[in-house]
C-alpha atoms as a PDB file:
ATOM      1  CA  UNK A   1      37.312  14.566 -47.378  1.00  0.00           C
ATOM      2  CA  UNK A   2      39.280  15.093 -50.117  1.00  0.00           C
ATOM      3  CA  UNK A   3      38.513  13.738 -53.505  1.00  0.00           C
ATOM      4  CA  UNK A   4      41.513  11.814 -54.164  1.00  0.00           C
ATOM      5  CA  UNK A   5      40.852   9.434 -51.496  1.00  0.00           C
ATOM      6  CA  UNK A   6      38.332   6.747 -51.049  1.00  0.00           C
ATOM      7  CA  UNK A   7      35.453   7.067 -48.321  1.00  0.00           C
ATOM      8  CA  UNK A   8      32.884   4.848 -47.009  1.00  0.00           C
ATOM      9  CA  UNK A   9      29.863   7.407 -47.816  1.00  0.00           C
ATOM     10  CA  UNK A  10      27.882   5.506 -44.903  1.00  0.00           C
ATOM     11  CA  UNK A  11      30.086   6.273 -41.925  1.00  0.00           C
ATOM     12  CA  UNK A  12      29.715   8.549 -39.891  1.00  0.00           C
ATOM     13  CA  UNK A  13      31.990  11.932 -39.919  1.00  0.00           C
ATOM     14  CA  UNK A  14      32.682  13.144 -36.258  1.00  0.00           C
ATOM     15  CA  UNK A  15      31.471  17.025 -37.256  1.00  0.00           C
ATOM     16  CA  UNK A  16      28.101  15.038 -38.292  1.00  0.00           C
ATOM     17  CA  UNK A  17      27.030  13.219 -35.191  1.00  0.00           C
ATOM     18  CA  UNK A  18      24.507  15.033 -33.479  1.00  0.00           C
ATOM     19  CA  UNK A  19      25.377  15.800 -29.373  1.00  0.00           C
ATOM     20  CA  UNK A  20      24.176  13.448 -26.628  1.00  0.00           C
ATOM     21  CA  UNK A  21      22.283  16.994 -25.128  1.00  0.00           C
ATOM     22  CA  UNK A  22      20.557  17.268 -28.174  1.00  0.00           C
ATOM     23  CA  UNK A  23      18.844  13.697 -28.330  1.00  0.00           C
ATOM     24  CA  UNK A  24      15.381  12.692 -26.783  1.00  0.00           C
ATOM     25  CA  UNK A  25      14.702   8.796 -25.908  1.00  0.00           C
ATOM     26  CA  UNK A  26      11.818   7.064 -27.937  1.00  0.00           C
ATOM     27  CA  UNK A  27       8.552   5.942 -26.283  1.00  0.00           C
ATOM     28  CA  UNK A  28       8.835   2.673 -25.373  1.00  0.00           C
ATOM     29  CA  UNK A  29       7.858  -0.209 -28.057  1.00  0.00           C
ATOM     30  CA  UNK A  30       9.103   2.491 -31.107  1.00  0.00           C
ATOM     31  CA  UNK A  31      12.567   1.823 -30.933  1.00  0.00           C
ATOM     32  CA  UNK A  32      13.963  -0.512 -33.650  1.00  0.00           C
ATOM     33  CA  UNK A  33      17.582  -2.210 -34.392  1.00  0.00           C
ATOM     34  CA  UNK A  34      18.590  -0.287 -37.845  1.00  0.00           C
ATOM     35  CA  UNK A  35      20.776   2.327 -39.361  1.00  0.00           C
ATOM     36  CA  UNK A  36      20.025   5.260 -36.507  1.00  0.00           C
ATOM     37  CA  UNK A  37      22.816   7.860 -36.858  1.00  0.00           C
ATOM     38  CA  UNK A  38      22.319   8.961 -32.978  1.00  0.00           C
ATOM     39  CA  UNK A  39      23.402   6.975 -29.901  1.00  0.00           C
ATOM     40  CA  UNK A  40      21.736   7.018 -26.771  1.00  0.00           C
ATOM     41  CA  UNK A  41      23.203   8.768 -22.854  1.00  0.00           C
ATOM     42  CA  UNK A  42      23.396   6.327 -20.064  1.00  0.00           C
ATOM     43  CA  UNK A  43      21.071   8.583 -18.196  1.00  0.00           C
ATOM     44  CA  UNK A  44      18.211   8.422 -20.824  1.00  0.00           C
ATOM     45  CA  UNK A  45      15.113   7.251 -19.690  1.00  0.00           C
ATOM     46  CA  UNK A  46      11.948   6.382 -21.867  1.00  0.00           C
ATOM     47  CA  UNK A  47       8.880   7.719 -20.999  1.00  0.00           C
ATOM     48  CA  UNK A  48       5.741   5.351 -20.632  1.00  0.00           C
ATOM     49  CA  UNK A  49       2.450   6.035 -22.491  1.00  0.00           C
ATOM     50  CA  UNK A  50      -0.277   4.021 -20.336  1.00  0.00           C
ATOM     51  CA  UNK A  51      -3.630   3.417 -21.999  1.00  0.00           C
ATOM     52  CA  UNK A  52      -6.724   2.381 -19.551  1.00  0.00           C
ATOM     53  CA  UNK A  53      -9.727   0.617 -21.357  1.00  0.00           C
ATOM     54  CA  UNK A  54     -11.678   0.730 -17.644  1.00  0.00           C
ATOM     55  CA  UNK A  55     -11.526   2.405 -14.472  1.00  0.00           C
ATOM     56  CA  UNK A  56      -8.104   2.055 -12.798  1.00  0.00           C
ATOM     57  CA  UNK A  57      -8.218   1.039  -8.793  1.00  0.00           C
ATOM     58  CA  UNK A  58      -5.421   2.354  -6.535  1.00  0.00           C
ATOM     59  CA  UNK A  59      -3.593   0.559  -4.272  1.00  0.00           C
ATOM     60  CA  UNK A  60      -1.879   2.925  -2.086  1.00  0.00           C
ATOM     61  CA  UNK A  61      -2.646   6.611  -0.786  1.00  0.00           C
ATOM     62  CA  UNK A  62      -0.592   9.205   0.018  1.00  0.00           C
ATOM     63  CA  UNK A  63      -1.486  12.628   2.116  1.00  0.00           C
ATOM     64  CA  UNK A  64       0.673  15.684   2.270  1.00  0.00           C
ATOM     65  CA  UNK A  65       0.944  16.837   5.243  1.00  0.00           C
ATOM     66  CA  UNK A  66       0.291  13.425   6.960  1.00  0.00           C
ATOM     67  CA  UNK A  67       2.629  11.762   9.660  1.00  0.00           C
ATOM     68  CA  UNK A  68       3.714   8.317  10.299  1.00  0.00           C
ATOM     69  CA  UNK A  69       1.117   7.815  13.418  1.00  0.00           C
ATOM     70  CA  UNK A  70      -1.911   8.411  10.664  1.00  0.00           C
ATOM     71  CA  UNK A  71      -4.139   6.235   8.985  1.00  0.00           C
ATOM     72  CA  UNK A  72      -5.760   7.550   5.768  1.00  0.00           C
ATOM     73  CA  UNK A  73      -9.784   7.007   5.722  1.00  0.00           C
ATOM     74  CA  UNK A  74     -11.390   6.408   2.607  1.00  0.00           C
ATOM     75  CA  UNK A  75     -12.978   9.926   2.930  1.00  0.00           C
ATOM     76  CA  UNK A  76     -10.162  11.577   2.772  1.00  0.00           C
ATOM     77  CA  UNK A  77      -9.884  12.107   6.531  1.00  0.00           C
ATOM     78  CA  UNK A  78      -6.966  11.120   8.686  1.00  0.00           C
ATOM     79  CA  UNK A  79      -7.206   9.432  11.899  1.00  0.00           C
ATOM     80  CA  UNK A  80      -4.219   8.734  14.709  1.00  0.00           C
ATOM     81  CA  UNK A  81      -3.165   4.896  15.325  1.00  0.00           C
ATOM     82  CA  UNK A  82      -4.195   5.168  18.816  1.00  0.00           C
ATOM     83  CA  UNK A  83      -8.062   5.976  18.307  1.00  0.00           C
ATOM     84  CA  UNK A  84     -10.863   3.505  17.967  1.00  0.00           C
ATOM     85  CA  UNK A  85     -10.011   2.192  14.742  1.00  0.00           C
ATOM     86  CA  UNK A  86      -6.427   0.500  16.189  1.00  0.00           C
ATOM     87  CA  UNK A  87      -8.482  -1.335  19.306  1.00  0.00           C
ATOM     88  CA  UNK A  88      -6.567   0.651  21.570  1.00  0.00           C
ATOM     89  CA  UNK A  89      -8.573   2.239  24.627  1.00  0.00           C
ATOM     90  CA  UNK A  90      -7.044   4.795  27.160  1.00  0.00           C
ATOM     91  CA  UNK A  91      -8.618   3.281  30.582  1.00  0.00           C
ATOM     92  CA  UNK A  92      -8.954   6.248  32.104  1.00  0.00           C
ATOM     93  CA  UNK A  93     -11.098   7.863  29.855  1.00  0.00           C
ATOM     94  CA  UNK A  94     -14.056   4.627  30.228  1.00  0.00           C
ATOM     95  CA  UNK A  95     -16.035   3.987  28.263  1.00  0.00           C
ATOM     96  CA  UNK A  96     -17.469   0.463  26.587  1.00  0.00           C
ATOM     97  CA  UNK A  97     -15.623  -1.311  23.889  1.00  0.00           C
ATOM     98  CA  UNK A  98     -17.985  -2.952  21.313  1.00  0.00           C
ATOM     99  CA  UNK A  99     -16.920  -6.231  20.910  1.00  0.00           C
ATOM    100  CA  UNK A 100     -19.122  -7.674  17.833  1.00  0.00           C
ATOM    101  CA  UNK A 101     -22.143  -7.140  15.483  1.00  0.00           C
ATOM    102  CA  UNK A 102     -24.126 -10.413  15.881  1.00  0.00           C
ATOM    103  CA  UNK A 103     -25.986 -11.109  12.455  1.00  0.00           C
ATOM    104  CA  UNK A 104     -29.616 -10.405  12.583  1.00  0.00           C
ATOM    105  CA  UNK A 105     -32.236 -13.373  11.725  1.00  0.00           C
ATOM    106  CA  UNK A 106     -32.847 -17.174  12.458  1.00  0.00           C
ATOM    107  CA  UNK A 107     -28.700 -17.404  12.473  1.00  0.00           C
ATOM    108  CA  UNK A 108     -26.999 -19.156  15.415  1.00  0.00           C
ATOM    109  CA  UNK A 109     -23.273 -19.983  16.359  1.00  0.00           C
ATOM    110  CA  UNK A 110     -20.284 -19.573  18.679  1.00  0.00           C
ATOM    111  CA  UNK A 111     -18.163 -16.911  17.750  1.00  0.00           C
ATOM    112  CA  UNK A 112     -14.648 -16.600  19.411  1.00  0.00           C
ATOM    113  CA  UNK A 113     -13.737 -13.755  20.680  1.00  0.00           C
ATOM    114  CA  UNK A 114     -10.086 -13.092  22.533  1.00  0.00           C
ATOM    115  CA  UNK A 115      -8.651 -10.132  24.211  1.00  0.00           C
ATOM    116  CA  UNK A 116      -5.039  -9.175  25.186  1.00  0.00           C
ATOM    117  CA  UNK A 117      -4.571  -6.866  27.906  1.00  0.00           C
ATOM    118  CA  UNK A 118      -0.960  -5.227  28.133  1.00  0.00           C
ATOM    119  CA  UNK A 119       0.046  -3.897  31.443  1.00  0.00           C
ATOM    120  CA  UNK A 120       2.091  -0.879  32.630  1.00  0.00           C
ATOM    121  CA  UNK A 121       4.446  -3.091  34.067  1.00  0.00           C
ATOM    122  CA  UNK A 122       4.576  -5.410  30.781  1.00  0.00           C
ATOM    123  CA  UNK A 123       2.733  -8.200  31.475  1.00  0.00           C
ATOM    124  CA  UNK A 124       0.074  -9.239  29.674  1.00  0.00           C
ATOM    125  CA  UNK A 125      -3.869 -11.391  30.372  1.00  0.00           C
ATOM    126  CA  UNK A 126      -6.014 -12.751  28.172  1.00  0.00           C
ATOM    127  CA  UNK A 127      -9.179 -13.368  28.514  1.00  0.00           C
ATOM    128  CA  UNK A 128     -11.124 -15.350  25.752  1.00  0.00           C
ATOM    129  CA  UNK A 129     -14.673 -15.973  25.430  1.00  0.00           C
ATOM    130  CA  UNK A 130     -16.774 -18.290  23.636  1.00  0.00           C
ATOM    131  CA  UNK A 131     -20.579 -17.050  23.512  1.00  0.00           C
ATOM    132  CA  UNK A 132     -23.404 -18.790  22.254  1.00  0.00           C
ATOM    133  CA  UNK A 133     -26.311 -17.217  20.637  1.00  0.00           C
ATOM    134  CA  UNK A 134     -29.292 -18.124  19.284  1.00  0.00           C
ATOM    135  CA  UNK A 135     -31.821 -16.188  17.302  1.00  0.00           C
ATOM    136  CA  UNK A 136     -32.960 -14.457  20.311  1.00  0.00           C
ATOM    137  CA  UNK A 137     -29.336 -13.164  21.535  1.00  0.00           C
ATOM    138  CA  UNK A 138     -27.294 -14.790  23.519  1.00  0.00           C
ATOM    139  CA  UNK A 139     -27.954 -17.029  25.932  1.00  0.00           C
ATOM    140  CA  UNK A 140     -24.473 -18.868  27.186  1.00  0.00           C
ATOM    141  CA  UNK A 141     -20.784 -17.037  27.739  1.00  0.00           C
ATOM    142  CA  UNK A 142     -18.036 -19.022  28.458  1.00  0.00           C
ATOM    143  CA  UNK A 143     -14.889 -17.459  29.481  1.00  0.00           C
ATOM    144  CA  UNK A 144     -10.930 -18.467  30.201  1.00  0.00           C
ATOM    145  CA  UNK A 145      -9.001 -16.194  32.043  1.00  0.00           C
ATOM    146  CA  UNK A 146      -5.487 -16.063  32.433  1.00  0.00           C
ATOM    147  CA  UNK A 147      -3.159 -14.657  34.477  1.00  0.00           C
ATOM    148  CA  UNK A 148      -1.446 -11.742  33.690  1.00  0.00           C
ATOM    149  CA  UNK A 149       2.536 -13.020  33.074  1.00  0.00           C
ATOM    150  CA  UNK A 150       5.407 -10.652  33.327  1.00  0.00           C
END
């Protein structure tokens, strides 16, 4: 500026603003409304600083490597939806399919237990059964069976 005319010693001159490529965003929470000489990039993004005072639990797992048709195990190991785990049984193979784990001890009741069985040929049964047990097993099934419909 020359010295023969008046400035504003506060603004800013263009030579002295510092380039967008040269500023970094502030952590989150540090920022304040004041007299900053920088402006901020639409494409800035402020980085989060998390703080855990216990342990942390998570919610959802991800596997490299893994396809859409896998479960993840707690153990680390995968397993496909069509084993054991999904209730679905390949007929062929045979085989028993445990139903339930009654509870051991003086504890008696009538659990309900229902199966759907789907068809080649899309039709589906079910068959639903009503046992009652008593502390020696059980003594009493009682079944409905329906028809398979298309």
């Amino acid at each position: 500026m020359y010295e023969s005319s008046w400035y504003d010693s506060g603004q800013l001159v263009p030579d002295q603003v510092t380039p967008a490529s040269d500023e970094l965003p502030l952590v989150d929470g540090t920022a304040s409304a004041g007299i900053s000489t920088s402006y901020s990039r639409g494409d800035h993004v402020h980085p989060q600083q998390l703080t855990y005072d216990n342990d942390i639990t998570a919610t959802k797992f991800i596997k490299t490597g893994g396809t859409n048709q896998q479960i993840l195990l707690a153990n680390g190991d995968t397993t496909t939806l069509d084993s054991k785990i999904s209730r679905q049984y390949n007929a062929s193979a045979g085989g028993w399919i445990r139903l339930c784990n009654f509870p051991a001890g003086a504890s008696v009741g009538s659990p309900f237990i229902e199966f759907k069985v789907y068809s080649a040929y899309n039709a589906v049964q079910t068959i639903k059964l009503v046992p009652y047990y008593t502390v020696n097993g059980i003594n009493t099934v009682y079944g409905i069976f329906t028809a398979p419909v298309k």
